[in-house]
Protein backbone atom coordinates (compact mmCIF):
# COMPACT_ATOMS: atom_id res chain seq x y z
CA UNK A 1 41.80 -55.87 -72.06
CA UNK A 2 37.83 -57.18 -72.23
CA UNK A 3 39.47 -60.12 -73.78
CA UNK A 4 42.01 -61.35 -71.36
CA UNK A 5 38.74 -60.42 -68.13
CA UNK A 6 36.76 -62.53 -70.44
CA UNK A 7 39.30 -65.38 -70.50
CA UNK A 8 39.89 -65.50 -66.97
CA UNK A 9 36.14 -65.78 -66.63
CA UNK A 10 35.82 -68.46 -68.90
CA UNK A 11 37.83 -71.08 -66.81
CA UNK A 12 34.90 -70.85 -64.49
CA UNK A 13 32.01 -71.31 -66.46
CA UNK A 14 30.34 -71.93 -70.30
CA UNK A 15 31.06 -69.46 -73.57
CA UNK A 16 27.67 -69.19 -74.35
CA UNK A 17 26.63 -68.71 -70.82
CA UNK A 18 29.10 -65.83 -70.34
CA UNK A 19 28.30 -64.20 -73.75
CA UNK A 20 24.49 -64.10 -72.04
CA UNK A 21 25.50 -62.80 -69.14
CA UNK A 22 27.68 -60.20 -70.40
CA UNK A 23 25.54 -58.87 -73.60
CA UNK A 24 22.47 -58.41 -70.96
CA UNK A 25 25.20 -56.23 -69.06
CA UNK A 26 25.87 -54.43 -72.40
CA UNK A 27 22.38 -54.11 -73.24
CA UNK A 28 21.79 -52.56 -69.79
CA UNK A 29 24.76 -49.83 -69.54
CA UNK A 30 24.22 -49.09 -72.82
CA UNK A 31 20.18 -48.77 -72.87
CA UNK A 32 21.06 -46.03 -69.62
CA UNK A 33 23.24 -44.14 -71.47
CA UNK A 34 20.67 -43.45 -74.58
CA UNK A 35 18.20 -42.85 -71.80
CA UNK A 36 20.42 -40.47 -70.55
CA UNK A 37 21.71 -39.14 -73.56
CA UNK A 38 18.40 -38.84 -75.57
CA UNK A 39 15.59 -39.55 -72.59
CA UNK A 40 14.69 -42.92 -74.08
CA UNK A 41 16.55 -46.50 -74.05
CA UNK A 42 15.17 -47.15 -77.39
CA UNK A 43 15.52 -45.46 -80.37
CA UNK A 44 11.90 -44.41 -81.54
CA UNK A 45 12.89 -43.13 -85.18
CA UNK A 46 14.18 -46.35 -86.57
CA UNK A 47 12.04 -47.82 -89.46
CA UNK A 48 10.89 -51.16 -89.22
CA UNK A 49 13.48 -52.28 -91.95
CA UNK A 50 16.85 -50.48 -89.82
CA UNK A 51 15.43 -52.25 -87.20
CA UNK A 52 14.81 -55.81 -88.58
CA UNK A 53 18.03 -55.35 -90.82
CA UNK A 54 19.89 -54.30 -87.58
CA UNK A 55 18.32 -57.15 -85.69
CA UNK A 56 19.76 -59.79 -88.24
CA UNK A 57 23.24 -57.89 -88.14
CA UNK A 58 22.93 -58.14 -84.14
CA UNK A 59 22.17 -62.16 -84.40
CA UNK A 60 24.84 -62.79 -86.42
CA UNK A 61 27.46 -60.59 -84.83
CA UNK A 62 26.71 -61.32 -81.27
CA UNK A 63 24.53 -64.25 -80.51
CA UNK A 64 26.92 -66.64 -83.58
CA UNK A 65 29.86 -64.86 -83.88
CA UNK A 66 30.29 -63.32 -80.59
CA UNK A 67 29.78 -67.01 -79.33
CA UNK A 68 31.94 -69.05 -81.50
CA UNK A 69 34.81 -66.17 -80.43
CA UNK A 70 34.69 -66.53 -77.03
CA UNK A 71 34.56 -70.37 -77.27
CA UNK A 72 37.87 -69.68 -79.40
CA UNK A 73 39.54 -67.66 -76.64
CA UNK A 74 38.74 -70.15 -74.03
CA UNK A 75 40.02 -72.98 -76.52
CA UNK A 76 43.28 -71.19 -77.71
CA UNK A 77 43.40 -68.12 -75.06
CA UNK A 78 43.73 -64.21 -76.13
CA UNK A 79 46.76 -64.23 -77.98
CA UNK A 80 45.81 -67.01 -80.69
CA UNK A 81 42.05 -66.14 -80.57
CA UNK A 82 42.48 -62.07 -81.21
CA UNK A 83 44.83 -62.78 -84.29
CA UNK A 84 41.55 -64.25 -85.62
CA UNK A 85 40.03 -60.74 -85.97
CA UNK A 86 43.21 -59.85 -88.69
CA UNK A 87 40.88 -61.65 -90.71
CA UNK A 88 37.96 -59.10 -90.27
CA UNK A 89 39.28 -56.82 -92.03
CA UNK A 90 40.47 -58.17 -95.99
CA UNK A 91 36.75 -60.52 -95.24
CA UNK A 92 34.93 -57.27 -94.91
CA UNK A 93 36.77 -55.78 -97.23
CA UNK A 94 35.92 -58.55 -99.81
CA UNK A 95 32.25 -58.05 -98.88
CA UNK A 96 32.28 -54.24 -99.16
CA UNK A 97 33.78 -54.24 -102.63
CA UNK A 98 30.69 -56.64 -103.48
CA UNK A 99 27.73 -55.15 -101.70
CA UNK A 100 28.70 -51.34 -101.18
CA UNK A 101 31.06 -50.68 -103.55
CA UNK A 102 33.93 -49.78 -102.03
CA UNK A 103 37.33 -50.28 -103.72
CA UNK A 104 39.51 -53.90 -103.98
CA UNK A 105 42.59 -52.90 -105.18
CA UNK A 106 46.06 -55.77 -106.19
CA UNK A 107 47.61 -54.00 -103.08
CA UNK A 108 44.71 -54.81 -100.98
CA UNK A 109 44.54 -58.36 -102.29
CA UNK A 110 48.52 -58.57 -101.67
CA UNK A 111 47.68 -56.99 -98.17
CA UNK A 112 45.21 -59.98 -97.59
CA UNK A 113 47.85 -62.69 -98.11
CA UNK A 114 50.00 -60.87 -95.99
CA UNK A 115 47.38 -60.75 -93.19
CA UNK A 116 46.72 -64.57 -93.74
CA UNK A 117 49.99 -65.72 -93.47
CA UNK A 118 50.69 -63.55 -90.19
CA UNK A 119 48.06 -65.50 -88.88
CA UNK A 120 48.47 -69.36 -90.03
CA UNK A 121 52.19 -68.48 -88.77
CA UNK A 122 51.41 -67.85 -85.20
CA UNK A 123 48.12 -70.10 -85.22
CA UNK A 124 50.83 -73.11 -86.24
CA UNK A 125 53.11 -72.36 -83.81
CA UNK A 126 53.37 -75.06 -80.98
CA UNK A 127 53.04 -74.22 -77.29
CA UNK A 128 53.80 -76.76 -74.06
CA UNK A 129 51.57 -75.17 -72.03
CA UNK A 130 48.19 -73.27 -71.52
CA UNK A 131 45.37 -72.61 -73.69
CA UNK A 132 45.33 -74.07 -77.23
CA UNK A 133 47.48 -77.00 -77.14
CA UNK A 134 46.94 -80.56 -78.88
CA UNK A 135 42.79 -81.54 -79.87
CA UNK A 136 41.63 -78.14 -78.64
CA UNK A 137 43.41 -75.97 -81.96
CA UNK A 138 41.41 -77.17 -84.47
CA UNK A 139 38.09 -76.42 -83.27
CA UNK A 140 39.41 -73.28 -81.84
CA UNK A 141 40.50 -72.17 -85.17
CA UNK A 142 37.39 -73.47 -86.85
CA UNK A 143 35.43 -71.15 -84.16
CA UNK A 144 37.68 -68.27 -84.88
CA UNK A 145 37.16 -68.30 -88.44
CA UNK A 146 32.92 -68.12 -87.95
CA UNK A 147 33.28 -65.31 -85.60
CA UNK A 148 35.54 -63.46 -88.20
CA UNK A 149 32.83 -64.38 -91.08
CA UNK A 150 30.04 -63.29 -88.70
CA UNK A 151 31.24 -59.77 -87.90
CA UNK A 152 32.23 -59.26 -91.67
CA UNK A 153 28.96 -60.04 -92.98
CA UNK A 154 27.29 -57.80 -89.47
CA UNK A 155 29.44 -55.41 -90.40
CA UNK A 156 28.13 -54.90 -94.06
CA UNK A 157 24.84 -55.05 -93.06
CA UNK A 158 25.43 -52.57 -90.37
CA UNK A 159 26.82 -50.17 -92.42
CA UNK A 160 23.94 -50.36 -95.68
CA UNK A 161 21.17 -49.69 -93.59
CA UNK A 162 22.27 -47.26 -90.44
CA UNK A 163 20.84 -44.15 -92.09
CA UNK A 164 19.80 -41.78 -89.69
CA UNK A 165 20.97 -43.18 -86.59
CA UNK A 166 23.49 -42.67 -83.90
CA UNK A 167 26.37 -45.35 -83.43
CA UNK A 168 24.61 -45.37 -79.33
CA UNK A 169 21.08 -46.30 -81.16
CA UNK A 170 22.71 -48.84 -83.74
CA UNK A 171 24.17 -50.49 -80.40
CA UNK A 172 21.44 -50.73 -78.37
CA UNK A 173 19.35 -52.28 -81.14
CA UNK A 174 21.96 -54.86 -82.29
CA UNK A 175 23.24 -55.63 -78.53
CA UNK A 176 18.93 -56.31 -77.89
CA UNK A 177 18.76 -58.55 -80.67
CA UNK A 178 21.65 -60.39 -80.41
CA UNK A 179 21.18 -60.57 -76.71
CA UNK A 180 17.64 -62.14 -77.20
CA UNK A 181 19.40 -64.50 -79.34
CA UNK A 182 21.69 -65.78 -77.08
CA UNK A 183 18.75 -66.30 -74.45
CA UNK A 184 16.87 -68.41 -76.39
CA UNK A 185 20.21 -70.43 -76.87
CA UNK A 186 20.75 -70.66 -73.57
CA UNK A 187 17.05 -71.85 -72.48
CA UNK A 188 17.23 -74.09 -75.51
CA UNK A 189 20.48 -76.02 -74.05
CA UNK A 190 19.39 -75.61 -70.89
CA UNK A 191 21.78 -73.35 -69.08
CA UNK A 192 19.42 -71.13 -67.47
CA UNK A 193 20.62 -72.68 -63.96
CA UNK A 194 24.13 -71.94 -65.11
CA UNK A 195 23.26 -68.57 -66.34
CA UNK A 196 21.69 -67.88 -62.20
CA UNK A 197 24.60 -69.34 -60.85
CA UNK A 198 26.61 -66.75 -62.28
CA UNK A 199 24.84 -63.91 -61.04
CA UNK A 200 25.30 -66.11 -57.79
CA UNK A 201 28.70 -65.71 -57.92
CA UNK A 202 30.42 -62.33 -57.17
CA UNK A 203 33.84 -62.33 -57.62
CA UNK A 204 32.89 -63.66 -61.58
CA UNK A 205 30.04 -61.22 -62.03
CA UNK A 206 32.40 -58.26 -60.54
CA UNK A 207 34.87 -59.71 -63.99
CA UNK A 208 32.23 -59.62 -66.22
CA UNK A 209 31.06 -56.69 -65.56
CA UNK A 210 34.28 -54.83 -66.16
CA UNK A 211 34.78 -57.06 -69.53
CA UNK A 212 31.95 -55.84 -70.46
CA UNK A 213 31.99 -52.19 -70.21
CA UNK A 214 35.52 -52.70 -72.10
CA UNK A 215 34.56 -54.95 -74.75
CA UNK A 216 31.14 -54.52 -75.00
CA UNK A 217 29.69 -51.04 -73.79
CA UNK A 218 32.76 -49.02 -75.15
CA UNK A 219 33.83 -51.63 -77.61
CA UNK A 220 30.54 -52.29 -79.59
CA UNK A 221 29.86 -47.99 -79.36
CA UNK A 222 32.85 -47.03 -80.70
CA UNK A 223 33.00 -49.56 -83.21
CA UNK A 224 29.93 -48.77 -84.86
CA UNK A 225 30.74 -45.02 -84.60
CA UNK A 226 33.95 -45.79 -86.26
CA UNK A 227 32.11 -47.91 -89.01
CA UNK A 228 29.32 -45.26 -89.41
CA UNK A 229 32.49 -42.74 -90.01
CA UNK A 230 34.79 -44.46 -92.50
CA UNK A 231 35.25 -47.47 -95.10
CA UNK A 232 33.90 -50.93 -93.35
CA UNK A 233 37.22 -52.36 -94.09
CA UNK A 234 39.22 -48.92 -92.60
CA UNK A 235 37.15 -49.93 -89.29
CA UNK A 236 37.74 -53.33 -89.58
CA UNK A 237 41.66 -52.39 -89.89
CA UNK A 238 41.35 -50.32 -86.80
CA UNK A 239 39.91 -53.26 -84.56
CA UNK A 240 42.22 -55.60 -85.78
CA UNK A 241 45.05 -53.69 -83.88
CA UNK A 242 43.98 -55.86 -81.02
CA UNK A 243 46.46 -58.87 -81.59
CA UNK A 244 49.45 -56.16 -80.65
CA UNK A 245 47.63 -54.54 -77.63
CA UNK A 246 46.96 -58.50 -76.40
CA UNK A 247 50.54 -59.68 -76.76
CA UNK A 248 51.67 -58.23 -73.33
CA UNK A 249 48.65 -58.08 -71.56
CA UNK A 250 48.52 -61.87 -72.27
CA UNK A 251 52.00 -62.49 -70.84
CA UNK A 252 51.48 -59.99 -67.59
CA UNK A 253 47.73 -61.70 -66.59
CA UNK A 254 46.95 -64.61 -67.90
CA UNK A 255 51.47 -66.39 -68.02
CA UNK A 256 51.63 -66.43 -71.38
CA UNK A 257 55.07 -67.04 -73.23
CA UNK A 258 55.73 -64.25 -75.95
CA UNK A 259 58.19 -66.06 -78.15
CA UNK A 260 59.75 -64.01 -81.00
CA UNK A 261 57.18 -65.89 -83.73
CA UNK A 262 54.10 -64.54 -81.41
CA UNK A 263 55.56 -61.11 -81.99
CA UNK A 264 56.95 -61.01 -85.79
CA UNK A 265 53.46 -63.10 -86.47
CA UNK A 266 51.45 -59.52 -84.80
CA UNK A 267 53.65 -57.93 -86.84
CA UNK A 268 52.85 -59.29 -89.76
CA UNK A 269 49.02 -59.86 -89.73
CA UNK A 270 48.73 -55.99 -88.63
CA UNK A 271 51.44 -55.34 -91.56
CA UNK A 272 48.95 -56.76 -94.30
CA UNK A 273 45.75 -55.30 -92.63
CA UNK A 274 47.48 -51.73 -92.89
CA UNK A 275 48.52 -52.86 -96.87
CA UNK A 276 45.56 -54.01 -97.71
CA UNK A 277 43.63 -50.58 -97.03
CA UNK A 278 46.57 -48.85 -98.32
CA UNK A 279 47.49 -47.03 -95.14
């Protein structure tokens, strides 16, 4: 649901200016609730390494990959976009086998070609109308696939070096770095008049604001609770149940078509993410 606010949004102003706007949101409902929670917005007890460590993990997940995603949804819209994150999962599983030695079984490779060809299938198909058509697939996919990367490789280093800490202090020092991140992005293209003139505008802040306590204050929370409590790639698995949650969302907000390929290609990528970790 955070995706398809965040794609309306995006038809009235910049990716990277939204991701800004909507990470300093994050940052803020999230920072309240550890204050509430635990009396303090920041978590005191992380060691200098968690928190540089955390910091990189929060750069790449959120300030490139959070980015290059959104710019992706606004290129190919929710339904094409989400399918994307079906290749979290057999990425960060790839990664985990390498750097935290988790298992990489033949069914989980088999499960990975499954998930890849769920994808190119419904990626490939052709639509006459809204998001993705013609120039704008190719660098939507291109985007997609560096978001996926990003929150593989955030993922990994989320999970080696979260010792000690609760998924709400993991967030709120990932969301700050990532959010500082974006800000110096934003200053260094120049957007910061864009970035106002959102605020400015109600009826888009009022959107973002309930994108973001979907995607990012729930979304980022439970996410990291879920990665702090399992395999990466089991967590992984679970978030990439997104593309079937989008499909009808998709068609009942933003007039999508759901052909039969959409469906079957859901079907599919979900299929191999569910093989792949043996489930």
């Amino acid at each position: 649901m955070g995706s398809i606010l965040f794609a309306r949004a995006g038809e009235r102003a910049s990716a990277l200016v939204l991701n800004l706007v909507k990470c300093w949101l994050g940052l803020l409902m999230l920072g309240g609730t550890a204050l509430l929670v635990s009396g303090r917005a920041w978590p005191l007890q992380a060691e200098a390494s968690q928190i540089t460590w955390l910091s990189i993990s929060g750069v790449l997940g959120l300030t490139l990959g959070d980015t290059a995603f959104f710019a992706a949804l606004i290129r190919l819209g929710p339904r094409r976009a989400l399918l994307f994150w079906a290749l979290v999962p057999p990425m960060t599983a790839v990664l985990a086998f390498l750097f935290l030695d988790e298992p990489l079984t033949s069914r989980m490779m088999g499960g990975i070609a499954v998930v890849i060809l769920g994808v190119g299938w419904v990626i490939a198909e052709r639509s006459g109308s809204g998001p993705g058509r013609g120039r704008a697939v190719l660098p939507g996919a291109l985007l997609g696939l560096t978001a996926a990367l990003c929150q593989s490789v955030g993922s990994i280093i989320t999970k080696r070096v979260d010792d000690g800490l609760s998924a709400l202090d993991v967030s709120v020092i990932r969301l700050f770095a990532g959010s500082v991140g974006l800000l110096v992005q934003v200053v260094l293209a120049r957007r910061m008049e864009e970035a106002v003139g959102v605020l400015k505008d109600q009826p888009l802040l009022r959107l973002l604001i309930a994108s973001t306590f979907i995607g990012t204050y729930l979304g980022i929370w439970l996410s990291i609770y879920g990665l702090q409590h399992t395999y990466a790639g089991v967590a992984a698995t679970l978030q990439a149940t997104s593309p079937i949650f989008v499909l009808p969302l998709a068609v009942i907000f933003m007039n999508e078509r759901l052909s039969a390929r959409a469906v079957l290609g859901a079907i599919v990528a979900v299929g191999g993410v569910a093989m792949l970790m043996g489930l």
